[in-house]
N, C-alpha and C. Protein backbone atom coordinates (compact mmCIF):
# COMPACT_ATOMS: atom_id res chain seq x y z
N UNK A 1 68.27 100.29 -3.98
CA UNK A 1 69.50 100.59 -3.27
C UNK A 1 69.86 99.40 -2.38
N UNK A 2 70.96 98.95 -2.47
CA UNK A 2 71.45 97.83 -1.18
C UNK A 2 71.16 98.50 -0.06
N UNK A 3 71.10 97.41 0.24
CA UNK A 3 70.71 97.68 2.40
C UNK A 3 72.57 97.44 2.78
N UNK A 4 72.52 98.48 3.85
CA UNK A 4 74.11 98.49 5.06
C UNK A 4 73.35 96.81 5.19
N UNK A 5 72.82 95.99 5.59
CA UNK A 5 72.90 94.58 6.15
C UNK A 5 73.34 93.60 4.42
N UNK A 6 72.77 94.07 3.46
CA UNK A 6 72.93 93.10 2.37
C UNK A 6 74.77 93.29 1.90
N UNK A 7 75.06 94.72 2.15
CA UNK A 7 76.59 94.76 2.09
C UNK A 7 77.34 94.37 3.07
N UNK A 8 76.92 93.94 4.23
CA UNK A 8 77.56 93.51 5.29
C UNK A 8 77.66 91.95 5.38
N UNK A 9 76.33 91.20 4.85
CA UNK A 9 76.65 90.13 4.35
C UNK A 9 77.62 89.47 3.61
N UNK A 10 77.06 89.95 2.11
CA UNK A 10 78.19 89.61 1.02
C UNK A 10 79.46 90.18 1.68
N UNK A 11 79.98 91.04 1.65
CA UNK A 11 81.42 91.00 2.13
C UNK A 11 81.61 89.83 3.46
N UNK A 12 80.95 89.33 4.33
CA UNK A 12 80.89 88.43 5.08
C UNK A 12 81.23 86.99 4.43
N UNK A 13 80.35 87.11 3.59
CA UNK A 13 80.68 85.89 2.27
C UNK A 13 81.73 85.78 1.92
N UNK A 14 82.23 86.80 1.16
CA UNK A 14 83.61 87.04 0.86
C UNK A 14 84.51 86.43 1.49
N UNK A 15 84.55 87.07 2.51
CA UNK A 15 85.79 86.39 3.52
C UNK A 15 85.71 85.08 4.00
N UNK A 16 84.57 84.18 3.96
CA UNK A 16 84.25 83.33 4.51
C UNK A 16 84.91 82.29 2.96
N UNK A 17 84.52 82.93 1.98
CA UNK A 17 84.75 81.96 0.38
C UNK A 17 86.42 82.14 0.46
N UNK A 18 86.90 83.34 0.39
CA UNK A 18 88.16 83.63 0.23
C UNK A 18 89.36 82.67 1.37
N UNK A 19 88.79 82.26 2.52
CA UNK A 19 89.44 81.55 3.47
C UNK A 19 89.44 80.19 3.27
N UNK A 20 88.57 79.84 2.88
CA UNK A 20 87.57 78.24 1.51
C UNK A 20 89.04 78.11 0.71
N UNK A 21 88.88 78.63 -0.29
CA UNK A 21 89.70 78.98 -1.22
C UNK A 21 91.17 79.08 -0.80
N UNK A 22 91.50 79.75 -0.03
CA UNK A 22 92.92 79.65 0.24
C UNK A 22 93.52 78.37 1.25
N UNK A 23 92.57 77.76 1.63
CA UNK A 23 92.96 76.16 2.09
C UNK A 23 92.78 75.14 1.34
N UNK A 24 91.90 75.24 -0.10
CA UNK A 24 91.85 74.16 -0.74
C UNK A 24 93.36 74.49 -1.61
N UNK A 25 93.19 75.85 -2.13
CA UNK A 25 95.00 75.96 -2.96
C UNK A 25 96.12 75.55 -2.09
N UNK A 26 96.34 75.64 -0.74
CA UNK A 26 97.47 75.32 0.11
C UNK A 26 97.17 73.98 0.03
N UNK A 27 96.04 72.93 0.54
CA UNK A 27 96.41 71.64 0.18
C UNK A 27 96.65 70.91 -1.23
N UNK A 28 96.39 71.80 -2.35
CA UNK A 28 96.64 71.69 -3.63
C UNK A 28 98.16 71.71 -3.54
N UNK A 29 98.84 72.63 -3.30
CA UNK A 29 100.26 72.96 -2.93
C UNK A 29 101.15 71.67 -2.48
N UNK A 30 100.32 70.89 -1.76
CA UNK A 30 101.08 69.90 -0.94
C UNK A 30 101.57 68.72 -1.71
N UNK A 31 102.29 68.17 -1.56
CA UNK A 31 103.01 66.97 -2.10
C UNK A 31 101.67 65.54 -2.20
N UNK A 32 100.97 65.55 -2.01
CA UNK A 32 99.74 64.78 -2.02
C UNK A 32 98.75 65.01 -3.26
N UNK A 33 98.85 66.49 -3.00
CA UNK A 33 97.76 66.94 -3.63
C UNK A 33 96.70 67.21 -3.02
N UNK A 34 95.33 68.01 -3.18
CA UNK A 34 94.29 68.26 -2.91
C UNK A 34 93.48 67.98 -3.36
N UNK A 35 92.46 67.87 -2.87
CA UNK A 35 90.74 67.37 -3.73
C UNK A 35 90.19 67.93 -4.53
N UNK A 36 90.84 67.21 -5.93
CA UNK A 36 89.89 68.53 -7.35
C UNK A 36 88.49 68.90 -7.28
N UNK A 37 87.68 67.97 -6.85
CA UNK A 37 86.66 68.50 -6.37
C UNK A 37 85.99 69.35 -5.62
N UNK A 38 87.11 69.90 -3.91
CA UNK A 38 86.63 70.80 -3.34
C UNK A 38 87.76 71.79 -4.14
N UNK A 39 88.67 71.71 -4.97
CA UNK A 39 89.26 73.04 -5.71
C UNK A 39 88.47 73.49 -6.52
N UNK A 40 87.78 72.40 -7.47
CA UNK A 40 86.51 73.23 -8.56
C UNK A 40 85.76 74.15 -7.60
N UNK A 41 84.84 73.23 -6.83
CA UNK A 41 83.98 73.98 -5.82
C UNK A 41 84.35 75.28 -5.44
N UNK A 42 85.63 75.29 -4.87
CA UNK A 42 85.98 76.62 -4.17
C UNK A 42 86.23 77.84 -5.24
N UNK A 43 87.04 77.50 -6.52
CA UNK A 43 86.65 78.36 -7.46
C UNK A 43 85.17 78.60 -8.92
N UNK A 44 84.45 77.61 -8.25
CA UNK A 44 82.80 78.34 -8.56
C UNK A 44 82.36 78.92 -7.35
N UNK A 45 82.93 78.82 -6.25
CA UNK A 45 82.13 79.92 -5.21
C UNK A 45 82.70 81.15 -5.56
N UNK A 46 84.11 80.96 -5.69
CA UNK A 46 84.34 82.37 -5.91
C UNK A 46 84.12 83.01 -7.38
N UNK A 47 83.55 82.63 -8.74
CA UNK A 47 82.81 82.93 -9.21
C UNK A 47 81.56 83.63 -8.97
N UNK A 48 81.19 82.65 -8.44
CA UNK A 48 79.68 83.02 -8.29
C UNK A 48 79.25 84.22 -7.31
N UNK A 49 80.55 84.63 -6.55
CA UNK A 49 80.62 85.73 -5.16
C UNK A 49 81.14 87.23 -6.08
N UNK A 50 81.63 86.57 -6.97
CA UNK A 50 81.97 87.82 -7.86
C UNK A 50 80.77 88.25 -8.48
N UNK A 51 80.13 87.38 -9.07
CA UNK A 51 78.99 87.51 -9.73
C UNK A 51 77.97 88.15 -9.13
N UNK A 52 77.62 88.31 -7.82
CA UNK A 52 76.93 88.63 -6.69
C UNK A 52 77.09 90.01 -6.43
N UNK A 53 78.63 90.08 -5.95
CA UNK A 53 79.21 91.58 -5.84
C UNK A 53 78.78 92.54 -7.63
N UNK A 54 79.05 92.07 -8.36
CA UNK A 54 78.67 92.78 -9.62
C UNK A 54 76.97 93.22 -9.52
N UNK A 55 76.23 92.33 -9.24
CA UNK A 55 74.84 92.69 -8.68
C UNK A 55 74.45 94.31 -8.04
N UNK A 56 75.10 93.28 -6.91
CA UNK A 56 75.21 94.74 -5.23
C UNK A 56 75.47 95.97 -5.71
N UNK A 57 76.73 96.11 -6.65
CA UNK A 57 77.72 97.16 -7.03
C UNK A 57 76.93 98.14 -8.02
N UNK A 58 75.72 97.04 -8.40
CA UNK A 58 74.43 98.24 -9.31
C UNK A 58 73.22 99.34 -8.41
N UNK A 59 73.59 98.81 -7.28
CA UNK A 59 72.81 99.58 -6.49
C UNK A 59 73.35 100.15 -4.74
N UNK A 60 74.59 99.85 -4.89
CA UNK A 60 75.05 100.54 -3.84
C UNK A 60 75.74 101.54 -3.48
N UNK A 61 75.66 102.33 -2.58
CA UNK A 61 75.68 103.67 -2.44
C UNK A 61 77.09 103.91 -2.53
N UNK A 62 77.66 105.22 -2.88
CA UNK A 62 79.24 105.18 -3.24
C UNK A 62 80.23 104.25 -1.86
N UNK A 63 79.78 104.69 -1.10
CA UNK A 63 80.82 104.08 0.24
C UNK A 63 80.87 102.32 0.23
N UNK A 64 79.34 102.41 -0.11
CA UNK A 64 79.59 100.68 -0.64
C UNK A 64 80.10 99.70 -1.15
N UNK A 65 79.91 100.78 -2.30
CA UNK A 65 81.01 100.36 -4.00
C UNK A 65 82.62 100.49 -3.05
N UNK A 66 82.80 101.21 -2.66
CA UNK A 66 84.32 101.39 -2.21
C UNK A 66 84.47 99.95 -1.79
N UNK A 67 83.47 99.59 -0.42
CA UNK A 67 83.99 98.35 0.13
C UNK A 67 83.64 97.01 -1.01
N UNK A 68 82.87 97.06 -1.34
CA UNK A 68 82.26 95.98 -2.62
C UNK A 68 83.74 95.81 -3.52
N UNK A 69 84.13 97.48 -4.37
CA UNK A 69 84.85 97.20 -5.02
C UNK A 69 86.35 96.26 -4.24
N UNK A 70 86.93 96.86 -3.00
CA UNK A 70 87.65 95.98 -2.31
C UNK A 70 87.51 94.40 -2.22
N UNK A 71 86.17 94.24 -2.05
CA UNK A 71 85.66 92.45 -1.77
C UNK A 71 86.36 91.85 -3.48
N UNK A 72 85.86 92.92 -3.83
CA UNK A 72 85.76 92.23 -6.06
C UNK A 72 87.80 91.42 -5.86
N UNK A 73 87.96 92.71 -5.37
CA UNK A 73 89.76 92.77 -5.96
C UNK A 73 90.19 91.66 -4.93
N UNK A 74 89.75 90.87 -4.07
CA UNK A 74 90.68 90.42 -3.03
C UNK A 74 90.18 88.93 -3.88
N UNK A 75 88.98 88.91 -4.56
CA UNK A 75 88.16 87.80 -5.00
C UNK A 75 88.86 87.78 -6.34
N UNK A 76 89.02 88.04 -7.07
CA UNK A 76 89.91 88.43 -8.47
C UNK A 76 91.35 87.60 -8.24
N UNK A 77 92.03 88.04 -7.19
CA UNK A 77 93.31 88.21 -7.15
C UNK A 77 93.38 86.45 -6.56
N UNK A 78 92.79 85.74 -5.78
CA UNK A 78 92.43 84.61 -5.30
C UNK A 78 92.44 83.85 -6.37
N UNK A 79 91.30 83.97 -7.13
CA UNK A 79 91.25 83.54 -8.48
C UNK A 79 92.29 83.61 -9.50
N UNK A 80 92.81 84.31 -9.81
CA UNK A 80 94.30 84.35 -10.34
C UNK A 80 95.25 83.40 -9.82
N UNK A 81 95.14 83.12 -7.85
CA UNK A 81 96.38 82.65 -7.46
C UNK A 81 96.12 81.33 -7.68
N UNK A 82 94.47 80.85 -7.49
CA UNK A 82 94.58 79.71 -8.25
C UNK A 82 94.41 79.04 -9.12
N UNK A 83 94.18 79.95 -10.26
CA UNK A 83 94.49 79.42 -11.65
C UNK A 83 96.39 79.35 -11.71
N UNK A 84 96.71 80.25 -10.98
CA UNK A 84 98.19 80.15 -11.32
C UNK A 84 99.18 78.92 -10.34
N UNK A 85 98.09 78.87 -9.12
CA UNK A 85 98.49 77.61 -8.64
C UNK A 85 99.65 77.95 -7.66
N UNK A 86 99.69 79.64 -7.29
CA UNK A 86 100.69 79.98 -6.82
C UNK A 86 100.39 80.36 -5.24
C-alpha cells in the first residue's frame, strides 16, 4: 500500500516538474527560442513522473488514486501542450 508521505511526495514532484515544464514551453514560445535541451529534459521528467504515478496508482488507497489520478491528468495535459507547442 502507498504511504500518505510517498503520495504526498510524488504529487510534490508533480508540481515541482509541471512548473519545470511550463517555463521551458513559455521560453520555447519566445521569439529566441528556448533550450532544446532543457525542453527534452523537461518532457522526460514528465514522462518519467507519469511513469511513477502509474506505479503509486497500483497500490494506493481509493482517496489516493483520486489525487494521483488528478497529478496523471495535469501531467498528460502539459505533455500535450508541449508536444503541441501551445
Amino acid at each position: 500500500m502507498a504511504t500518505h508521505e510517498q503520495v504526498k511526495e510524488q504529487l510534490q514532484q508533480v508540481g515541482e516538474i509541471l512548473q519545470l515544464a511550463e517555463e521551458q514551453l513559455n521560453s520555447a514560445k519566445q521569439v529566441q527560442g528556448g533550450d532544446d535541451i532543457k525542453y527534452d529534459e523537461a518532457q522526460l521528467q514528465l514522462e518519467q513522473i507519469n511513469n511513477h504515478i502509474e506505479r503509486l496508482l497500483m497500490s494506493a488507497t481509493p482517496e489516493q488514486r483520486d489525487q494521483l489520478f488528478r497529478a496523471r491528468q495535469q501531467v498528460n495535459q502539459m505533455q500535450n501542450k508541449m508536444i503541441l507547442g501551445i
